[in-house]
Protein backbone atom coordinates (compact mmCIF):
# COMPACT_ATOMS: atom_id res chain seq x y z
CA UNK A 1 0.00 0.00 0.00
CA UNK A 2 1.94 2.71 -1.74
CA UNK A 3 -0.20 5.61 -0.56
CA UNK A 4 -2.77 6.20 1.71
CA UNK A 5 -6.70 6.19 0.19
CA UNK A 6 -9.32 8.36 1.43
CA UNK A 7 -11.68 5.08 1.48
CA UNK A 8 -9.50 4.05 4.40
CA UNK A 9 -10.66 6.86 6.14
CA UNK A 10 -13.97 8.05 7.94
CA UNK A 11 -13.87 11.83 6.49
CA UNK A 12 -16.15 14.09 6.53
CA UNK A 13 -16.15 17.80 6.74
CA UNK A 14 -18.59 20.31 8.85
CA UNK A 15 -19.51 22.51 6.18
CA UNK A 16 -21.96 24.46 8.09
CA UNK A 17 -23.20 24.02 12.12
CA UNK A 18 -26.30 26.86 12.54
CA UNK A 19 -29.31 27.54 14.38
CA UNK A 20 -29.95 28.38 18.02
CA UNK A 21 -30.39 25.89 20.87
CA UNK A 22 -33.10 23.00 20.55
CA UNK A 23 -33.10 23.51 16.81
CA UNK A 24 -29.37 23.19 15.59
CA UNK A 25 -28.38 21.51 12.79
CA UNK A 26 -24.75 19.90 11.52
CA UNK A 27 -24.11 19.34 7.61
CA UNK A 28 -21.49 17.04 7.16
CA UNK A 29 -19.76 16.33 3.96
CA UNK A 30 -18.84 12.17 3.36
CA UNK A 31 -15.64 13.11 1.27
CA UNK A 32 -15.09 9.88 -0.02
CA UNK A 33 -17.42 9.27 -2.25
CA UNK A 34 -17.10 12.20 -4.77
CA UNK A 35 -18.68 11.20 -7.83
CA UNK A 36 -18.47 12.16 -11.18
CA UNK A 37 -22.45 12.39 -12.52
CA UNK A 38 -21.52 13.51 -15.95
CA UNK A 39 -24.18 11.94 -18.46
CA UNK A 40 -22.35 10.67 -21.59
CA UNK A 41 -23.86 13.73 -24.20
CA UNK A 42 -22.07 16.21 -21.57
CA UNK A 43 -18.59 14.62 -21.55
CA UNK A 44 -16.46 17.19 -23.62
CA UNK A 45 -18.14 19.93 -22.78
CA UNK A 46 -18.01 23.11 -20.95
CA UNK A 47 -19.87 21.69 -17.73
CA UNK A 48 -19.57 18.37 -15.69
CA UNK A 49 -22.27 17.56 -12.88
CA UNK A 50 -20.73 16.03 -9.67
CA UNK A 51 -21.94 14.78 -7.09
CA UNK A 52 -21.58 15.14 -2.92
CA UNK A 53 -22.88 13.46 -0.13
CA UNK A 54 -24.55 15.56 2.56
CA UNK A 55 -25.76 14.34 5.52
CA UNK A 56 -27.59 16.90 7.76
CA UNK A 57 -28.50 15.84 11.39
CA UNK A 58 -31.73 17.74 13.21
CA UNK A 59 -32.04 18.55 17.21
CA UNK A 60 -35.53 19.60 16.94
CA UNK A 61 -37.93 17.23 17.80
CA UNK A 62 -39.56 18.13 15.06
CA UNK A 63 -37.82 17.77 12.07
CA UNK A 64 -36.10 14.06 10.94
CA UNK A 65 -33.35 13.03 12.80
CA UNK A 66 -31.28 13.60 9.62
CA UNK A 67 -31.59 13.53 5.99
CA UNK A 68 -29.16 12.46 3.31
CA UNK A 69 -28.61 14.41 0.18
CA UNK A 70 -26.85 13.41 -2.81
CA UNK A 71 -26.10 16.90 -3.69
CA UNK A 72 -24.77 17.59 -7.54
CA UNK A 73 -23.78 20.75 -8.85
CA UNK A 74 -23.28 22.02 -12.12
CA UNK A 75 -18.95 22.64 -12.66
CA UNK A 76 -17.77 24.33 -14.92
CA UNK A 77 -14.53 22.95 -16.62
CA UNK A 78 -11.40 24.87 -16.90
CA UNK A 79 -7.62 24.69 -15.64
CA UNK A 80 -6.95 22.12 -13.20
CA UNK A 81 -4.24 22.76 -11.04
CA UNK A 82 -1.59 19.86 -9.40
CA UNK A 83 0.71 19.13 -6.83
CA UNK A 84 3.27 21.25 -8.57
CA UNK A 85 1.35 24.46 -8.95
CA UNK A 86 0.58 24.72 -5.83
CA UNK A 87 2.58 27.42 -3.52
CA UNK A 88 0.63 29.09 -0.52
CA UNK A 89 2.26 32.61 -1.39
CA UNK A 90 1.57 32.51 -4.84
CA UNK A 91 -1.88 31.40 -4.55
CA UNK A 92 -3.92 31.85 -8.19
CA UNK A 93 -7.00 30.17 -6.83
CA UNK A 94 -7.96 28.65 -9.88
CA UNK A 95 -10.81 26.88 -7.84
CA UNK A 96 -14.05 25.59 -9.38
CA UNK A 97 -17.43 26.46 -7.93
CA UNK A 98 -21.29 26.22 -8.61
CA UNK A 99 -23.73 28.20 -8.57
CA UNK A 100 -26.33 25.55 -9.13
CA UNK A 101 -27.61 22.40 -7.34
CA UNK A 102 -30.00 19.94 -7.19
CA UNK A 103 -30.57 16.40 -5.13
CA UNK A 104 -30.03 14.02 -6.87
CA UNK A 105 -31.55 10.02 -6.61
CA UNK A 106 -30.36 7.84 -3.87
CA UNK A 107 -31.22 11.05 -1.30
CA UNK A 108 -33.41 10.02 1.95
CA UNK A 109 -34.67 11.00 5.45
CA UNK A 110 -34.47 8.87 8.92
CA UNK A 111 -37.80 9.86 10.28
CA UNK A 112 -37.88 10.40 14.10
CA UNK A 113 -41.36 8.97 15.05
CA UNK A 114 -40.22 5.26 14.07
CA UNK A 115 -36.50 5.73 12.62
CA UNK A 116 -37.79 4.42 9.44
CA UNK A 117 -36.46 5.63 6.17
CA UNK A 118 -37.97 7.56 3.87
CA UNK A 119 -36.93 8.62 0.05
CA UNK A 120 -36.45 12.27 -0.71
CA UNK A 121 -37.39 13.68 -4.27
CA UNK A 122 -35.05 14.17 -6.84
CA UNK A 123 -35.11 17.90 -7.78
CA UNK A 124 -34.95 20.38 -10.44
CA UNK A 125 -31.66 22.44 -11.13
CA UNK A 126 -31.78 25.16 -8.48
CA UNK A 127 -29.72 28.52 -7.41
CA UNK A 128 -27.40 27.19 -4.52
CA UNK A 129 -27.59 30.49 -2.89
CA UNK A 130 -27.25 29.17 0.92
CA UNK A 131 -23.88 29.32 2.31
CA UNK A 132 -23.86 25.32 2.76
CA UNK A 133 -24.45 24.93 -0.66
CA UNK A 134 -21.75 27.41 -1.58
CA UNK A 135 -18.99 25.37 0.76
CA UNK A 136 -20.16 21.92 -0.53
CA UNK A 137 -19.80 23.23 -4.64
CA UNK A 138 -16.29 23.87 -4.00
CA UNK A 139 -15.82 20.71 -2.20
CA UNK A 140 -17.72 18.62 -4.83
CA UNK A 141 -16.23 20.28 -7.78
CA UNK A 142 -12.55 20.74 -6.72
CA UNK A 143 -12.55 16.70 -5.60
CA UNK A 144 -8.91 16.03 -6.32
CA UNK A 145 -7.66 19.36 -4.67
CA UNK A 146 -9.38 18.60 -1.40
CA UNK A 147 -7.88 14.65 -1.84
CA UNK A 148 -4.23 15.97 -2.39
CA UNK A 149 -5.00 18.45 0.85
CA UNK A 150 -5.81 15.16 2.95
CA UNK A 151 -3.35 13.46 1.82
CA UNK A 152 -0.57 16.09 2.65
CA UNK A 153 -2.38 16.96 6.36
CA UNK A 154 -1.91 12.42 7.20
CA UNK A 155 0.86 12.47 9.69
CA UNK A 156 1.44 9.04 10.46
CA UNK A 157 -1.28 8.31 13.25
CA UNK A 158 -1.75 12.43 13.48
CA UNK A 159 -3.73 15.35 11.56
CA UNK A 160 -1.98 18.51 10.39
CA UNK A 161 -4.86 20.77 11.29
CA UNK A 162 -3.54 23.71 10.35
CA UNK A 163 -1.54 23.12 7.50
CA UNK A 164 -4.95 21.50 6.07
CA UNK A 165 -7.12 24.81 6.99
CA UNK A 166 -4.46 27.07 4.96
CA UNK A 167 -4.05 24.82 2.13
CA UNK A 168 -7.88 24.79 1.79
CA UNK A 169 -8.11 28.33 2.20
CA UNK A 170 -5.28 29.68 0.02
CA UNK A 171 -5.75 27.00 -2.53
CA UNK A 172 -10.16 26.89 -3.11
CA UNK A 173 -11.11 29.59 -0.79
CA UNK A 174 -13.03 27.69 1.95
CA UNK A 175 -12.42 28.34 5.70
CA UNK A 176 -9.21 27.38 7.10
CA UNK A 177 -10.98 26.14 10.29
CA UNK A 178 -13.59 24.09 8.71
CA UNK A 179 -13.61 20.78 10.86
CA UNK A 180 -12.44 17.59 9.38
CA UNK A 181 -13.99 14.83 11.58
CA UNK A 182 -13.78 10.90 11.94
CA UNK A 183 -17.55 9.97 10.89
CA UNK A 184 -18.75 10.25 7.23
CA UNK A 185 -21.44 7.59 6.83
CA UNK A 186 -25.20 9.16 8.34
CA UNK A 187 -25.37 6.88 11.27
CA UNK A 188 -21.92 8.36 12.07
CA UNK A 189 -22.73 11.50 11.70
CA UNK A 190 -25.62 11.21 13.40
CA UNK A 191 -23.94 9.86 16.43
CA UNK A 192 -21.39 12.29 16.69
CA UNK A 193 -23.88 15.20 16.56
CA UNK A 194 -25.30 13.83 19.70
CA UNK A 195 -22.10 12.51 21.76
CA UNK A 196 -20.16 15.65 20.81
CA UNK A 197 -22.48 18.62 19.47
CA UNK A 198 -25.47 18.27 21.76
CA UNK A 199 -24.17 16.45 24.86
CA UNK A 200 -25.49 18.11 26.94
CA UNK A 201 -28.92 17.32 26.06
CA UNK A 202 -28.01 13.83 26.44
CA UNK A 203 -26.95 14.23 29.89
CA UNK A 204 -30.50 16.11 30.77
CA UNK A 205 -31.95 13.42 29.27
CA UNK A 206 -33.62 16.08 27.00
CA UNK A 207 -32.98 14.07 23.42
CA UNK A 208 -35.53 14.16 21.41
CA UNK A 209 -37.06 9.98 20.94
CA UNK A 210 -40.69 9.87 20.27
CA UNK A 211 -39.51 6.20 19.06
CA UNK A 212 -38.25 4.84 22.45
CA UNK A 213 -35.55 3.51 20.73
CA UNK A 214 -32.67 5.41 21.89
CA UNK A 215 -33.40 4.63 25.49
CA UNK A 216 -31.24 2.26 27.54
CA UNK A 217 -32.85 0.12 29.92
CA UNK A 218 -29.61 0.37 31.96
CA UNK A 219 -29.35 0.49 36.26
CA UNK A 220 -28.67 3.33 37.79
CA UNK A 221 -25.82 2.63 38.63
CA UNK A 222 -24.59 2.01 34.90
CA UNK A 223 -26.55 5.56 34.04
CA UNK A 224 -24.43 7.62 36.57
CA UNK A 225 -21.12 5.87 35.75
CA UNK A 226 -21.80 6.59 32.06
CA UNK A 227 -22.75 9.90 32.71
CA UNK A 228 -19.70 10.69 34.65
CA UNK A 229 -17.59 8.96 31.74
CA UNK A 230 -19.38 11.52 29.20
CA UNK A 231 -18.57 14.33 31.31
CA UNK A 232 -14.80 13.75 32.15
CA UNK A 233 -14.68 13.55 27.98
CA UNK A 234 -16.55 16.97 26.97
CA UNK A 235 -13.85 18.57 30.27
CA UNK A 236 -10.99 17.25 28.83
CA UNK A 237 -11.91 19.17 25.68
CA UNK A 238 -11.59 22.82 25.62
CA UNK A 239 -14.19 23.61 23.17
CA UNK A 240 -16.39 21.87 20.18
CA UNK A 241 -13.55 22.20 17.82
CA UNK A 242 -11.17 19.72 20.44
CA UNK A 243 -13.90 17.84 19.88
CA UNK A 244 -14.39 17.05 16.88
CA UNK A 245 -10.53 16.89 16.36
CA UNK A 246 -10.30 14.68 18.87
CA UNK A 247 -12.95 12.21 16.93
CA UNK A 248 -10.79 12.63 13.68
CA UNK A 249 -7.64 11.56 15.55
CA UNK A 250 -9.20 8.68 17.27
CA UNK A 251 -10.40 7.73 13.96
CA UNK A 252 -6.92 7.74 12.39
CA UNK A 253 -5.77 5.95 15.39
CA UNK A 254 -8.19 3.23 14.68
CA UNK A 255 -7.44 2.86 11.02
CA UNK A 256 -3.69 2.89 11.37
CA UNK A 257 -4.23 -0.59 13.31
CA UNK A 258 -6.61 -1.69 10.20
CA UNK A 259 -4.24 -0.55 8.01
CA UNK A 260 -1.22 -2.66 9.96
CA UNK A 261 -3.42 -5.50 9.15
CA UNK A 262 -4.23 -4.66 6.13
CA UNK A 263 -0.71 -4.92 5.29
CA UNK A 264 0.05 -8.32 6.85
CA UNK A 265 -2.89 -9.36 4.07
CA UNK A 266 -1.39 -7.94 1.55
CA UNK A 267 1.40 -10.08 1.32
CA UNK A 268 -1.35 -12.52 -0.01
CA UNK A 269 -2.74 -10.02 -1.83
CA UNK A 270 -2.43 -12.34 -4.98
CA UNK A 271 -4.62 -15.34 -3.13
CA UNK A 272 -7.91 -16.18 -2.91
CA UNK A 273 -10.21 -16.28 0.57
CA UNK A 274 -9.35 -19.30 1.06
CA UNK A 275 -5.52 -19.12 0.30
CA UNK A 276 -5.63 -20.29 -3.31
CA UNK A 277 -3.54 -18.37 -5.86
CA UNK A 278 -4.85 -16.57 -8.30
CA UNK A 279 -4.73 -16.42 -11.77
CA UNK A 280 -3.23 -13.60 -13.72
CA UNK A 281 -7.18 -11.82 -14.50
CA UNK A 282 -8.28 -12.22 -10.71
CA UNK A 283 -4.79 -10.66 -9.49
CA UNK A 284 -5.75 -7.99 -11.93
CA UNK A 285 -9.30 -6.88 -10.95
CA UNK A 286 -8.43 -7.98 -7.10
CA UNK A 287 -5.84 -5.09 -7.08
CA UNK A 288 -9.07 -2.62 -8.10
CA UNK A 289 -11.53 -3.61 -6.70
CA UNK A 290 -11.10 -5.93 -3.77
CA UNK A 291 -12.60 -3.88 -0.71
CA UNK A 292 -13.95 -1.17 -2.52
CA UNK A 293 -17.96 -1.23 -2.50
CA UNK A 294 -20.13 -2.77 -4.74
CA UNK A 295 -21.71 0.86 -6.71
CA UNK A 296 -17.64 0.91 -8.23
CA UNK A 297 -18.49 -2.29 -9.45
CA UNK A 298 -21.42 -1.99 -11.80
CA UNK A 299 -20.01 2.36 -12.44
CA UNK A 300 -16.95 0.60 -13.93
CA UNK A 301 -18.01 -2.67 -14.98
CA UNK A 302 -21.45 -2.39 -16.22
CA UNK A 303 -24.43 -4.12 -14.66
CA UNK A 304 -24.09 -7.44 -13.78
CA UNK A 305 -25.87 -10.73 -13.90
CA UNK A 306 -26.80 -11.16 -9.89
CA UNK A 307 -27.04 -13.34 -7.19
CA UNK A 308 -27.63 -13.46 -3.78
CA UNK A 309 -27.15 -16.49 -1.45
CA UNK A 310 -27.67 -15.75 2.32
CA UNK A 311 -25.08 -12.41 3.30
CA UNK A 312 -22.87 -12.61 0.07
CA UNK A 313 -24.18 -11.37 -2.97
CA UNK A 314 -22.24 -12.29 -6.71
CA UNK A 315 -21.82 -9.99 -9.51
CA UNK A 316 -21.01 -12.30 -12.91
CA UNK A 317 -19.89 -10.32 -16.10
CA UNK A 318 -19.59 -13.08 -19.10
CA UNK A 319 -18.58 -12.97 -22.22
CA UNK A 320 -19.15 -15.97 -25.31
CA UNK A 321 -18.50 -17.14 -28.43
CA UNK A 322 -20.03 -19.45 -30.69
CA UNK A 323 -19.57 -20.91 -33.91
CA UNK A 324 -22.09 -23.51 -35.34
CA UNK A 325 -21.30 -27.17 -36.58
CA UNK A 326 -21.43 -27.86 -40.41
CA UNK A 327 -21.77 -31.23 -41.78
CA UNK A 328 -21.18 -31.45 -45.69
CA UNK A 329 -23.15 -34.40 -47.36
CA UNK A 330 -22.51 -36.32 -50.60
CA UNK A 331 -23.65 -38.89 -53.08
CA UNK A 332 -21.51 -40.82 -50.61
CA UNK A 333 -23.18 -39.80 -47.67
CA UNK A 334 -21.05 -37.67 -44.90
CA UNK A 335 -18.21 -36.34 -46.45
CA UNK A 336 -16.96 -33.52 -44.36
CA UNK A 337 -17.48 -30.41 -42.21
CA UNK A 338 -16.69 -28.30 -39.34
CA UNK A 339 -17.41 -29.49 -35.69
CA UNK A 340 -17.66 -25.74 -34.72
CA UNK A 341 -16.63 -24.61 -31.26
CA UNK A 342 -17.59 -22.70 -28.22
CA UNK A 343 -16.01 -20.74 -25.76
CA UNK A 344 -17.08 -18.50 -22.57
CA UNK A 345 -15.39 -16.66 -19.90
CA UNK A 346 -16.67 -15.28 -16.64
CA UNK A 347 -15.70 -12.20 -14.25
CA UNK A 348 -17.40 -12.75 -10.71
CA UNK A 349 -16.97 -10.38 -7.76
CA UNK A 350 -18.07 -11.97 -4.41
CA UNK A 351 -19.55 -8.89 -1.85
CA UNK A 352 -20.07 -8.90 1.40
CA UNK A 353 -21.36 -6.70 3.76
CA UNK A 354 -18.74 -4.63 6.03
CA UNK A 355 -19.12 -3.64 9.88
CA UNK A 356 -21.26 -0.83 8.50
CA UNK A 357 -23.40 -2.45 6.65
CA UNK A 358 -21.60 -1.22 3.20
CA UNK A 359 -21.85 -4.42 0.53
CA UNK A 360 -17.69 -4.06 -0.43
CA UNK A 361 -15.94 -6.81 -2.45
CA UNK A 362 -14.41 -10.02 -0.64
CA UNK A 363 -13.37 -12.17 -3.69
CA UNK A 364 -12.99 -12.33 -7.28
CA UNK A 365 -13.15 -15.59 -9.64
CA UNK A 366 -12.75 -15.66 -13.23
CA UNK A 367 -13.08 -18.64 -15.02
CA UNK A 368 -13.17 -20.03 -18.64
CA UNK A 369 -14.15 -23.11 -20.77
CA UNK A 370 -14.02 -24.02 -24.36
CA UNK A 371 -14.91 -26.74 -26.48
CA UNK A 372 -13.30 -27.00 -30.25
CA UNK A 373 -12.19 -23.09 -29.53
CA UNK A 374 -8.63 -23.06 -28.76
CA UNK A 375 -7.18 -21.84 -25.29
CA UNK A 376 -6.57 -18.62 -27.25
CA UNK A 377 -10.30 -17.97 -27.94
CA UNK A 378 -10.65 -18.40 -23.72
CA UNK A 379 -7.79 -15.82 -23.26
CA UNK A 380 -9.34 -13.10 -25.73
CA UNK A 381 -12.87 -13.70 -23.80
CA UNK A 382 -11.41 -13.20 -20.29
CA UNK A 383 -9.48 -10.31 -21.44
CA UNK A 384 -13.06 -9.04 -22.40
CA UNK A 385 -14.51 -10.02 -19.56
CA UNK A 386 -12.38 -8.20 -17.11
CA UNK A 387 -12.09 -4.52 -19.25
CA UNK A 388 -14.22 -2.21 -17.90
CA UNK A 389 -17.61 -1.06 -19.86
């Protein structure tokens, strides 16, 4: 593992905390999955659409308990700059932004009577006038600035705060101290909101849960010992900020231990799950894809024949070829022809469901068979099989 990916890490930025007490509200950014959403008649042209997760969390008991955007924006294309432009002093900021939005499919709400989800409407391009919106444009359309900026704040097991606030700053003109935190996913997000944002509440008791479901039947005794244990936390930190720095770090903490192991299994990186080698196609796509989750699959690969048996799901791409028997007949009878031939070769990704629910890939498998083809004929199929679409 040459260099640390993003997807290793829980990221997500606060891109805007408002409102007054009992009806505050945190947006957090997920900034690993930055998508590209531009439809194919738009490629080569002066706009791309791209896309941002937004997950906003609710304290008022009246409103969801948080809703998940898929936010795209309209980008307009133009100079691009790299790691070798960049010099804080000299600071061009050839940044993208939007000034249009809409939410896009895949968006929903977590309802607070029940904590049942519910979809939320795609929408019609819209002026992205709110400051939110204006933060989360530059984030979405400047995608590979703000990975380079993460990428140079990684210290080991540590987070260069500061150098990460001026870079972003200097370099696409969003706040220097514009929290980076450890949670990205919505249930994350919604739990830090509550054990870091709105504590206090929790310690009053005072959280909103017309469900029930966030209540612990727990003794008293457990109550006031986790009480005391949330308290000594929110004293040791000196304000919401150390807070939410001190989730990133614990975060990184966490992952650097994954990523140890991660690099123990590497050294098999080459073998199946259960310690077979692999051939030279599954090394191939297993370097790409293994781990990453299942949406990369079918955006790079095309959409798959499926299958689901208990928790593991398959994703089969295929590819064929077929050539009919001739049989040439005489005065004699039978007097020739061709046998014909056939030939297939399959690409299947086994997924499995991570810790967070997220259905990533565990396995691959290609295989091929033939019959009057030629080994060649199996070769050019795999190598079909295993380009993307």
């Amino acid at each position: 593992m040459a260099a640390l990916s993003t997807q290793a890490f829980a990221f997500g930025a606060v891109v805007q905390y408002e409102g007054e007490i009992d009806d505050r509200v945190v947006y957090v950014a997920d900034l690993r999955y930055m998508l590209n959403r531009t439809p194919p008649a738009m490629v080569g042209g002066d706009l791309e659409i791209r896309e941002l997760p937004v997950t906003a969390v609710y304290e008022n008991a009246g409103k969801p308990e948080f809703v998940h955007m898929k936010l795209q924006f309209q980008c307009a294309v133009g100079k691009r700059p790299n790691n070798s432009d960049f010099k804080l002093a000299e600071s061009k900021n050839f940044f993208r932004a939007s000034n249009t939005f809409r939410i896009g499919a895949g968006s929903y709400q977590l309802r607070r009577a029940d904590l049942k989800t519910e979809p939320v409407a795609e929408s019609d391009w819209k002026a992205a006038r709110a400051p939110m919106l204006a933060k989360a444009a530059i984030i979405a359309c400047n995608s590979i600035e703000i990975d380079q900026a993460l990428h140079a704040a990684i210290k080991g097991k540590t987070f260069d705060f500061e150098g990460f606030g001026k870079r972003i700053a200097a370099y696409l003109g969003l706040p220097a101290d514009m929290p980076v935190i450890g949670a990205s996913l919505p249930s994350e997000v919604l739990d830090f909101a509550w054990e870091n944002l709105w504590w206090s509440k929790v310690l009053d008791g005072k959280r909103p849960d017309p469900s029930g479901k966030w209540a612990q039947p727990l003794s008293e005794a457990d109550k006031q010992a986790a009480l005391a244990t949330l308290r000594k936390k929110q004293q040791d930190l000196e304000s919401g900020t150390e807070s939410m720095r001190a989730s990133l770090l614990e975060s990184l903490q966490k992952t650097g231990k994954e990523m140890k192991a991660d690099l123990e299994a590497a050294k098999n990186a080459d073998k199946h799950a259960d310690g077979s080698k692999m051939n030279k196609y599954e090394a191939k796509l297993a370097a790409v894809f293994r781990g990453q989750p299942e949406e990369k699959v079918v955006q790079i690969m095309g959409n798959p024949e499926f299958n689901q048996v208990a928790g593991t799901r398959f994703l089969r791409y295929t590819e064929y070829w077929e050539r009919a028997a001739v049989t040439v007949y005489g005065a004699q009878g039978v007097v020739g022809g061709d046998a014909g031939g056939f030939a297939k070769c399959f690409a299947e990704f086994r997924v499995r469901q991570d810790a967070h629910g997220q259905w990533r890939v565990d396995d691959v498998l290609v295989r091929g068979d033939y019959q009057g083809a030629g080994l060649g004929k199996v070769s050019l199929l795999c190598e079909d099989a295993t380009r993307p679409k």
